[in-house]
N, C-alpha and C. Protein backbone atom coordinates (compact mmCIF):
# COMPACT_ATOMS: atom_id res chain seq x y z
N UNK A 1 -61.32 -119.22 -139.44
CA UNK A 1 -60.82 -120.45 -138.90
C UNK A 1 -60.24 -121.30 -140.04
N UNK A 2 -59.05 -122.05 -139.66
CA UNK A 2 -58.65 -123.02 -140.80
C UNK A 2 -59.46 -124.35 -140.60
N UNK A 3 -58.87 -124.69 -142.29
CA UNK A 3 -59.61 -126.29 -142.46
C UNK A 3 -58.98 -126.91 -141.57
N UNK A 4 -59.69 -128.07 -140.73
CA UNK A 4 -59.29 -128.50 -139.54
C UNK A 4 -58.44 -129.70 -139.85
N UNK A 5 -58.48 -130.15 -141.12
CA UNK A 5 -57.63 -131.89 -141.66
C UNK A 5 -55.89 -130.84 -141.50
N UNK A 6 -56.05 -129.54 -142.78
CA UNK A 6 -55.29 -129.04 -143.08
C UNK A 6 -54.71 -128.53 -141.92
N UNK A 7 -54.62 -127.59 -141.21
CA UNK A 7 -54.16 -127.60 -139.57
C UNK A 7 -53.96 -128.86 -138.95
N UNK A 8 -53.87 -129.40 -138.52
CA UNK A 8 -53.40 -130.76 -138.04
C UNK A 8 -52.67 -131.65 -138.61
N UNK A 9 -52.40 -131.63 -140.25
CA UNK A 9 -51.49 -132.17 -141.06
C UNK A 9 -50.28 -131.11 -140.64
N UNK A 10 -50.48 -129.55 -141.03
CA UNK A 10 -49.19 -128.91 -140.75
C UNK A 10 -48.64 -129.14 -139.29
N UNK A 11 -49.40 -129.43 -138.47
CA UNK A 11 -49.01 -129.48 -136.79
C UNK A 11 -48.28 -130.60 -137.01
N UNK A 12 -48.80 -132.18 -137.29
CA UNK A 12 -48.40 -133.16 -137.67
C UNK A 12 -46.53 -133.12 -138.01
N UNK A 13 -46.89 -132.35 -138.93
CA UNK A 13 -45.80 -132.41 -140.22
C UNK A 13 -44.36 -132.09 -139.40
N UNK A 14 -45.15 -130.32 -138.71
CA UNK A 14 -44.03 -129.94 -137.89
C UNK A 14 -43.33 -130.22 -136.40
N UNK A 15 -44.18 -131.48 -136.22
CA UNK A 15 -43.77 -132.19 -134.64
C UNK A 15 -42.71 -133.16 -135.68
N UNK A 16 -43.03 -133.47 -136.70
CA UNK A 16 -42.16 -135.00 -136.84
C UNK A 16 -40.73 -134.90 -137.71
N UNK A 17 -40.96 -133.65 -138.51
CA UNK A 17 -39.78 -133.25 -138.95
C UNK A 17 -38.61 -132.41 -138.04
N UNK A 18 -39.13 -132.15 -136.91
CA UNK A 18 -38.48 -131.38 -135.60
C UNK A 18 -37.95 -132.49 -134.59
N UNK A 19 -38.49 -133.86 -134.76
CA UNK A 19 -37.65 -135.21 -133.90
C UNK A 19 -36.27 -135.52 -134.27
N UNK A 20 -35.97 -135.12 -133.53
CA UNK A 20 -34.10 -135.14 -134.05
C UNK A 20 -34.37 -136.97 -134.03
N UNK A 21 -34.79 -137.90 -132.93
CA UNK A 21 -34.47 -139.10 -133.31
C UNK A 21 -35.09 -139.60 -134.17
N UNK A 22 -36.35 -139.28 -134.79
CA UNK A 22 -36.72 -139.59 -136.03
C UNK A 22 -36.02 -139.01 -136.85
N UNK A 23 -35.10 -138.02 -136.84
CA UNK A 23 -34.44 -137.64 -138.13
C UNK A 23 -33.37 -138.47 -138.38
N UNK A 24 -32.87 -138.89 -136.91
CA UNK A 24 -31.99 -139.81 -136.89
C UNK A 24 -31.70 -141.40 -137.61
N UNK A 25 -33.28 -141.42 -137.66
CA UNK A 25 -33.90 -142.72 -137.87
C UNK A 25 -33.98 -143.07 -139.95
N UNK A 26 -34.43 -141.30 -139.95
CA UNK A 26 -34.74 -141.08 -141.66
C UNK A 26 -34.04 -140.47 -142.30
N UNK A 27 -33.23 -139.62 -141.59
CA UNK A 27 -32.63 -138.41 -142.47
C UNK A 27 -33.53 -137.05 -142.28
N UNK A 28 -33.04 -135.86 -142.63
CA UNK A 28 -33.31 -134.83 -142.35
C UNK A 28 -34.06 -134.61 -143.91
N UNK A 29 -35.57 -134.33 -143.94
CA UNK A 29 -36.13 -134.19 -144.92
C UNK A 29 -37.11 -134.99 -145.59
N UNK A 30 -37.08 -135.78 -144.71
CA UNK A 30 -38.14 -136.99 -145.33
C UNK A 30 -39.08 -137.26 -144.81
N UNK A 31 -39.98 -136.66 -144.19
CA UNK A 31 -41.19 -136.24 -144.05
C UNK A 31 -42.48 -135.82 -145.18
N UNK A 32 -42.81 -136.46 -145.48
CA UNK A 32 -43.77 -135.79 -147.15
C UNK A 32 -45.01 -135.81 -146.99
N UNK A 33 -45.46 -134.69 -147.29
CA UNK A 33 -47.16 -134.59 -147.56
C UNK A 33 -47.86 -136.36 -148.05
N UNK A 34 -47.50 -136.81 -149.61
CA UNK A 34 -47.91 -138.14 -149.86
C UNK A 34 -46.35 -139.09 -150.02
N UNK A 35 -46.89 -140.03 -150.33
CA UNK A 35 -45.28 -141.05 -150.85
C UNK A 35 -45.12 -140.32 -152.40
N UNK A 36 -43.63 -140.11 -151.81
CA UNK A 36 -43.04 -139.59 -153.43
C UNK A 36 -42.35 -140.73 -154.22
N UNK A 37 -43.03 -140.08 -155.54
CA UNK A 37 -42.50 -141.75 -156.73
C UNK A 37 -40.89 -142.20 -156.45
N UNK A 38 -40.33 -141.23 -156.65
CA UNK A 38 -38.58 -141.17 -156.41
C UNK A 38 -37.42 -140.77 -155.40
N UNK A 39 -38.52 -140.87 -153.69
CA UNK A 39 -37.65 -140.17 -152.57
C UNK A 39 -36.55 -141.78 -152.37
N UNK A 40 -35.62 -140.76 -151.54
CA UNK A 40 -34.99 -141.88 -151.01
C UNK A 40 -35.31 -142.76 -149.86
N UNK A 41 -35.05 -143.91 -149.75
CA UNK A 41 -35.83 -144.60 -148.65
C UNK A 41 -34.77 -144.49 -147.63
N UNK A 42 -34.94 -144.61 -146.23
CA UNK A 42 -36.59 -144.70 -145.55
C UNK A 42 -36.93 -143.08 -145.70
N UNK A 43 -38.39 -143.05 -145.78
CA UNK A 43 -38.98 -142.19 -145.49
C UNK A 43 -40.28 -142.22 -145.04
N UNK A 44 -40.98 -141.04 -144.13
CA UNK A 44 -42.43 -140.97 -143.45
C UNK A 44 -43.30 -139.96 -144.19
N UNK A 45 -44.85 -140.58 -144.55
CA UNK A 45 -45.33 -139.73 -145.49
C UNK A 45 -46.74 -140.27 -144.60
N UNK A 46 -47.62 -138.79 -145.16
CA UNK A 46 -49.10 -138.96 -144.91
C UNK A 46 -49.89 -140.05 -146.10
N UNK A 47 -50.22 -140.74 -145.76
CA UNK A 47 -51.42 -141.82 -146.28
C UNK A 47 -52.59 -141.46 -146.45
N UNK A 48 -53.56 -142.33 -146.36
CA UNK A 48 -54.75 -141.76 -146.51
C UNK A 48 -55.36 -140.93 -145.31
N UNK A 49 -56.46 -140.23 -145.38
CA UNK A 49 -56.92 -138.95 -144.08
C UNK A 49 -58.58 -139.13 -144.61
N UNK A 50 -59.29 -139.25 -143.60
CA UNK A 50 -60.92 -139.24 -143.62
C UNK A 50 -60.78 -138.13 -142.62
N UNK A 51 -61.87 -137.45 -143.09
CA UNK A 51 -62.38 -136.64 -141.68
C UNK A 51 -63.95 -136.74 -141.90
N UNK A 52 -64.71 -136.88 -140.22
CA UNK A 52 -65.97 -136.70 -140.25
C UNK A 52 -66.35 -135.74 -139.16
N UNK A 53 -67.37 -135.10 -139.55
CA UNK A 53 -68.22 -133.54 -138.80
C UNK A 53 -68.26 -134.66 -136.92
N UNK A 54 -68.04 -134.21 -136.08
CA UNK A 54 -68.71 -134.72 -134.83
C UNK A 54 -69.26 -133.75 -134.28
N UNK A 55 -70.60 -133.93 -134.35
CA UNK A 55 -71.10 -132.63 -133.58
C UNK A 55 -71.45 -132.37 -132.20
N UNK A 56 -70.81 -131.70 -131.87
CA UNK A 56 -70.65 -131.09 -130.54
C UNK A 56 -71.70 -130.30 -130.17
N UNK A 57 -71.97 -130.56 -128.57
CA UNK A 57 -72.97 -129.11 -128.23
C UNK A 57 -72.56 -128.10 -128.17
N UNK A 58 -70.68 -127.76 -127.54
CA UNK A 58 -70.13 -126.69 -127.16
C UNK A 58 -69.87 -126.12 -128.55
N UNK A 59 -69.04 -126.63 -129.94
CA UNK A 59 -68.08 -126.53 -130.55
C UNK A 59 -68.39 -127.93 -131.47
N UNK A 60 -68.26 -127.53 -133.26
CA UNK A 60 -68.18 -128.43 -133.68
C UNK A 60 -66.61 -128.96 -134.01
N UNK A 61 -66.87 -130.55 -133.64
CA UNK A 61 -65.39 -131.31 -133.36
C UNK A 61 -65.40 -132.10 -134.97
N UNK A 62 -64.22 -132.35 -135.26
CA UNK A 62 -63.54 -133.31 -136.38
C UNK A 62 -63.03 -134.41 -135.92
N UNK A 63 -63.30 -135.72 -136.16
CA UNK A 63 -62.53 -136.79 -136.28
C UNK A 63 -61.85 -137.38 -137.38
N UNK A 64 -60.70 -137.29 -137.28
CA UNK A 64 -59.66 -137.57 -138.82
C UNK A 64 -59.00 -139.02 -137.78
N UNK A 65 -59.03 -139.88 -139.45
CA UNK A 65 -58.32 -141.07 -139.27
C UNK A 65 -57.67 -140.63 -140.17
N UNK A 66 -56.29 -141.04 -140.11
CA UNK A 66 -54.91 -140.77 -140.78
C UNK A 66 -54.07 -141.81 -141.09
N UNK A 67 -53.53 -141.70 -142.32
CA UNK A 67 -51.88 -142.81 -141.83
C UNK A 67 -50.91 -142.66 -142.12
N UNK A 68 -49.97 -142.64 -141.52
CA UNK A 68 -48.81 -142.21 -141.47
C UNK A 68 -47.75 -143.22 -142.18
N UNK A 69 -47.36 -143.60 -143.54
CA UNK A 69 -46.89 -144.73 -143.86
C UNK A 69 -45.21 -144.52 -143.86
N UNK A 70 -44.77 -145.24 -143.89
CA UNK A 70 -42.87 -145.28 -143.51
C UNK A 70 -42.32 -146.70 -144.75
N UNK A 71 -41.44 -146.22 -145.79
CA UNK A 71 -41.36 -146.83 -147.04
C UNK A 71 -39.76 -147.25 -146.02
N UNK A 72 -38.86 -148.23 -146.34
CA UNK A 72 -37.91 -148.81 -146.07
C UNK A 72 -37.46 -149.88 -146.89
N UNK A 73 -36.25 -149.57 -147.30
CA UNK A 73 -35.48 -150.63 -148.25
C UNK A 73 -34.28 -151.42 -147.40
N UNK A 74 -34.55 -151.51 -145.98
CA UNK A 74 -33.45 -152.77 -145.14
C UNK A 74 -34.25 -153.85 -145.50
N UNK A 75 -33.79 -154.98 -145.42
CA UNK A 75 -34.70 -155.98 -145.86
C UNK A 75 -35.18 -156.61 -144.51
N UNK A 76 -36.32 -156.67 -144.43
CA UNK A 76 -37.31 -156.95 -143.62
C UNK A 76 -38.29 -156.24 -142.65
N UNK A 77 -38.85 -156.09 -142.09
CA UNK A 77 -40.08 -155.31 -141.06
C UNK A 77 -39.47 -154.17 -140.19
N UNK A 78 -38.32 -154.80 -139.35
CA UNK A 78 -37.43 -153.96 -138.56
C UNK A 78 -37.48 -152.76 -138.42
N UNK A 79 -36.61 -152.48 -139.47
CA UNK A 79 -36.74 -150.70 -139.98
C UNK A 79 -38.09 -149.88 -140.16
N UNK A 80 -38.98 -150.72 -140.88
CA UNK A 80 -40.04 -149.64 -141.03
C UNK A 80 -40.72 -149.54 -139.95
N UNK A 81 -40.72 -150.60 -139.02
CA UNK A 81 -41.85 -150.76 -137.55
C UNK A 81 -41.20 -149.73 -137.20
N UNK A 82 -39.72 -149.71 -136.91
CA UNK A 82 -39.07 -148.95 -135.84
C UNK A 82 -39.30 -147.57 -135.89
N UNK A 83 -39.41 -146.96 -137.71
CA UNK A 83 -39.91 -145.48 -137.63
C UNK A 83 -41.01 -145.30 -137.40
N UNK A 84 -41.57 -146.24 -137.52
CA UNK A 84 -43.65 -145.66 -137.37
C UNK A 84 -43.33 -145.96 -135.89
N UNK A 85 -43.06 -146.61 -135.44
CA UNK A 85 -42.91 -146.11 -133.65
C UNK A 85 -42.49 -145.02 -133.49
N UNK A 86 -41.43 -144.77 -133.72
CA UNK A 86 -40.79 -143.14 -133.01
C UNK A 86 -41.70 -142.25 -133.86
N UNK A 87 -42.19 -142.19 -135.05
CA UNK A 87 -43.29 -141.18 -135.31
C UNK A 87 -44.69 -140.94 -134.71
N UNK A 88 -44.92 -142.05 -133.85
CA UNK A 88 -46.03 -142.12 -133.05
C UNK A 88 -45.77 -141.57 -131.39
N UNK A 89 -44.86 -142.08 -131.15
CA UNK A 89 -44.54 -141.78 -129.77
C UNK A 89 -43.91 -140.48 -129.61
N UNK A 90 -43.61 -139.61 -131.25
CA UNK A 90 -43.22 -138.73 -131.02
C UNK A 90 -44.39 -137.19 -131.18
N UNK A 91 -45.45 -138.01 -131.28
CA UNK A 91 -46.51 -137.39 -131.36
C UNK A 91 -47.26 -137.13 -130.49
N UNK A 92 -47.08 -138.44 -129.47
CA UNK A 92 -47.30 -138.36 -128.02
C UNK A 92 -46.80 -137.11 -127.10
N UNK A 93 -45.39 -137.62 -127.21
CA UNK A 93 -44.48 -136.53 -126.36
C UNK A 93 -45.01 -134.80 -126.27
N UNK A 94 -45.42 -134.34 -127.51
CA UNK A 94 -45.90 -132.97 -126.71
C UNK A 94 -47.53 -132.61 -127.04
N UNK A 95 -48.37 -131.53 -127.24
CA UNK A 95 -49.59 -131.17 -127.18
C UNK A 95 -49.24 -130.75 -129.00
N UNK A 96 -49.85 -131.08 -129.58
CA UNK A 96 -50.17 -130.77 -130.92
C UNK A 96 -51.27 -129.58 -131.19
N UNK A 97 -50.45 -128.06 -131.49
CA UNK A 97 -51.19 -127.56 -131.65
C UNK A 97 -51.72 -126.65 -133.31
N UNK A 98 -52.84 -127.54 -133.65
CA UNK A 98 -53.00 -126.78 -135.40
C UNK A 98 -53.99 -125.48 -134.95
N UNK A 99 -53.62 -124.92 -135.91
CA UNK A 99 -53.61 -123.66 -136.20
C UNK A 99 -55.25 -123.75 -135.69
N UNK A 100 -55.49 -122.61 -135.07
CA UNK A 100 -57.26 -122.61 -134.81
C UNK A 100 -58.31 -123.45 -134.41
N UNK A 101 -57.15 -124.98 -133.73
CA UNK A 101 -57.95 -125.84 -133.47
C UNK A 101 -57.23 -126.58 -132.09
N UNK A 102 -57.49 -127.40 -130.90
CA UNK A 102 -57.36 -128.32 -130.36
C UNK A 102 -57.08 -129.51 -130.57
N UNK A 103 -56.10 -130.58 -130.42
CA UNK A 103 -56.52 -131.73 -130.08
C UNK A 103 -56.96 -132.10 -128.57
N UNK A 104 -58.03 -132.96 -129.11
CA UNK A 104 -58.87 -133.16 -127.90
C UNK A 104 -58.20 -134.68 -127.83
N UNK A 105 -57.92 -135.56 -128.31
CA UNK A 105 -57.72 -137.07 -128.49
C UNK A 105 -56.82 -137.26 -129.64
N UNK A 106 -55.69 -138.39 -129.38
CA UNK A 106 -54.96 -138.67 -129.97
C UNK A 106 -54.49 -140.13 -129.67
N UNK A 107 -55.07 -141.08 -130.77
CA UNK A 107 -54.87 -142.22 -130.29
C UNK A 107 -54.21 -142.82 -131.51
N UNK A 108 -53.40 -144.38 -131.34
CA UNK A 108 -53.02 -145.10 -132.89
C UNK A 108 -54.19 -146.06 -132.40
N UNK A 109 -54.92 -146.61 -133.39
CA UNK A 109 -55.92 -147.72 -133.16
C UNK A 109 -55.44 -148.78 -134.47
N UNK A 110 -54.27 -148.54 -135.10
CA UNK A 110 -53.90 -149.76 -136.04
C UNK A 110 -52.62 -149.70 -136.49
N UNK A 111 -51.69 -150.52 -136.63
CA UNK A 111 -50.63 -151.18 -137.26
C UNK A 111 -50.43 -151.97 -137.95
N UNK A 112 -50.00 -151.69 -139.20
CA UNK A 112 -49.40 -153.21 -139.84
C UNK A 112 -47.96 -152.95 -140.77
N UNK A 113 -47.61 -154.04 -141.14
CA UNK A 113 -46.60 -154.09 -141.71
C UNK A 113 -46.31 -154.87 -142.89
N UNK A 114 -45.43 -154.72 -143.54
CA UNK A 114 -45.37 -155.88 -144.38
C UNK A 114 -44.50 -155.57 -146.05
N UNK A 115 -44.23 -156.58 -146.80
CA UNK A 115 -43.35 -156.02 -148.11
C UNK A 115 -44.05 -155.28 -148.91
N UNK A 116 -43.12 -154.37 -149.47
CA UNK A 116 -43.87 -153.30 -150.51
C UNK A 116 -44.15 -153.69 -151.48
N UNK A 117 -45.02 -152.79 -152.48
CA UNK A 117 -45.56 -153.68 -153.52
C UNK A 117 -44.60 -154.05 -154.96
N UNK A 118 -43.07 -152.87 -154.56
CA UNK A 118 -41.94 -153.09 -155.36
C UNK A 118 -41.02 -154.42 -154.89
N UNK A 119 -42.03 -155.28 -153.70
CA UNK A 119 -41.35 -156.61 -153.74
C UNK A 119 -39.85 -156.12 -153.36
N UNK A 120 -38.94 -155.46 -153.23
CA UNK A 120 -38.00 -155.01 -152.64
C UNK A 120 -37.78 -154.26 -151.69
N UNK A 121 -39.03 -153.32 -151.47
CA UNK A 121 -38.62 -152.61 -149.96
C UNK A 121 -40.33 -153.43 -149.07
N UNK A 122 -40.04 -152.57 -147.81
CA UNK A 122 -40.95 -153.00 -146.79
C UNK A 122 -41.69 -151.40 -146.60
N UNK A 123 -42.83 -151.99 -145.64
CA UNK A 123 -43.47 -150.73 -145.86
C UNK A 123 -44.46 -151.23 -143.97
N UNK A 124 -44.24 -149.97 -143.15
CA UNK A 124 -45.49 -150.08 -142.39
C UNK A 124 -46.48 -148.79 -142.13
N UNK A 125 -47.39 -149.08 -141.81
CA UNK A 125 -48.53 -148.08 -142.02
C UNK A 125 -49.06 -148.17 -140.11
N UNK A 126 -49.07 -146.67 -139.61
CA UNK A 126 -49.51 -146.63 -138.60
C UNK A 126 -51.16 -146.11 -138.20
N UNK A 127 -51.88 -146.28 -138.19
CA UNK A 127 -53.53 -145.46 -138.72
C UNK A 127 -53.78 -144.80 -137.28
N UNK A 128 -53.43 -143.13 -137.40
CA UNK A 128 -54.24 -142.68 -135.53
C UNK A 128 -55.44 -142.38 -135.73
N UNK A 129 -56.32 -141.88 -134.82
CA UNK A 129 -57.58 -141.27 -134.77
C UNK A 129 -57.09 -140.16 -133.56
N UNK A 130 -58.04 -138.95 -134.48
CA UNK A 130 -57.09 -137.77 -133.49
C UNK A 130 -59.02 -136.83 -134.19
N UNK A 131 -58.87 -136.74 -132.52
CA UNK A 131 -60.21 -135.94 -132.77
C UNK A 131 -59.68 -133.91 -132.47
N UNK A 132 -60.30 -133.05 -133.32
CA UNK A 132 -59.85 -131.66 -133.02
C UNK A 132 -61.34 -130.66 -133.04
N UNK A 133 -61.15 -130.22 -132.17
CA UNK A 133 -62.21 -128.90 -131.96
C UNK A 133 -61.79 -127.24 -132.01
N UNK A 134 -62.56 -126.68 -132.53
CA UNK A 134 -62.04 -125.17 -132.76
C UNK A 134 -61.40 -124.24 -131.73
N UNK A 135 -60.66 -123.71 -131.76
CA UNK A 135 -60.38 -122.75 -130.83
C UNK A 135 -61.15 -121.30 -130.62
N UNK A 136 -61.94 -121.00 -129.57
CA UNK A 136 -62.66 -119.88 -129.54
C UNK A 136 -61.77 -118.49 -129.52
């Protein structure tokens, strides 16, 4: 069985780089494991990731909190809200399936937004909770 963070990042990865209107939104390629020192902006990158054991009677389950952060150099909120929406809702749209595992739950439980810490671009951060159980 795979690591269950790691399966669900690649599932992740490959629903959001496959959104033609998020590509639309970012460009073709800007999807990144973390924020890169020197990508071009805008771009959507994984943030921080917790995972904790939930133990199940059937099947032991994972709960990963995630975040999905979106770097933007238009000046103001606009732009970056607008991609962490379509990266969320585009996560919605189909069944996410990582490798050897289920999602059982897929929720965003936080948003924010606000200027980056280069004081020149903006930055918003979307945080889901996405619970996954093994596949028998």
């Amino acid at each position: 069985m795979s690591d269950p963070a790691f399966a669900l990042q690649a599932a992740i990865h490959a629903r959001l780089a496959g959104d033609a209107a998020l590509t639309a939104l970012v460009g073709a390629g800007r999807i990144h494991d973390g924020p890169p020192r020197a990508a071009a902006l805008p771009f959507v990158a994984f943030g921080r990731w917790r995972v904790r054991p939930l133990d199940g009677l059937e099947a032991p389950a994972h709960e990963h909190r995630l975040e999905l952060v979106v770097r933007s150099a238009a000046g103001g909120r606009r732009e970056a809200s607008a991609i962490a929406e379509r990266a969320v809702a585009a996560l919605g749209e189909t069944v996410l399936v990582p490798d050897g595992h289920r999602v059982a739950s897929l929720a965003l439980i936080e948003s924010t937004s606000g200027e980056g810490r280069d004081r020149r671009s903006f930055e918003a951060v979307a945080v889901l909770r996405v619970v996954t159980e093994p596949v028998a």
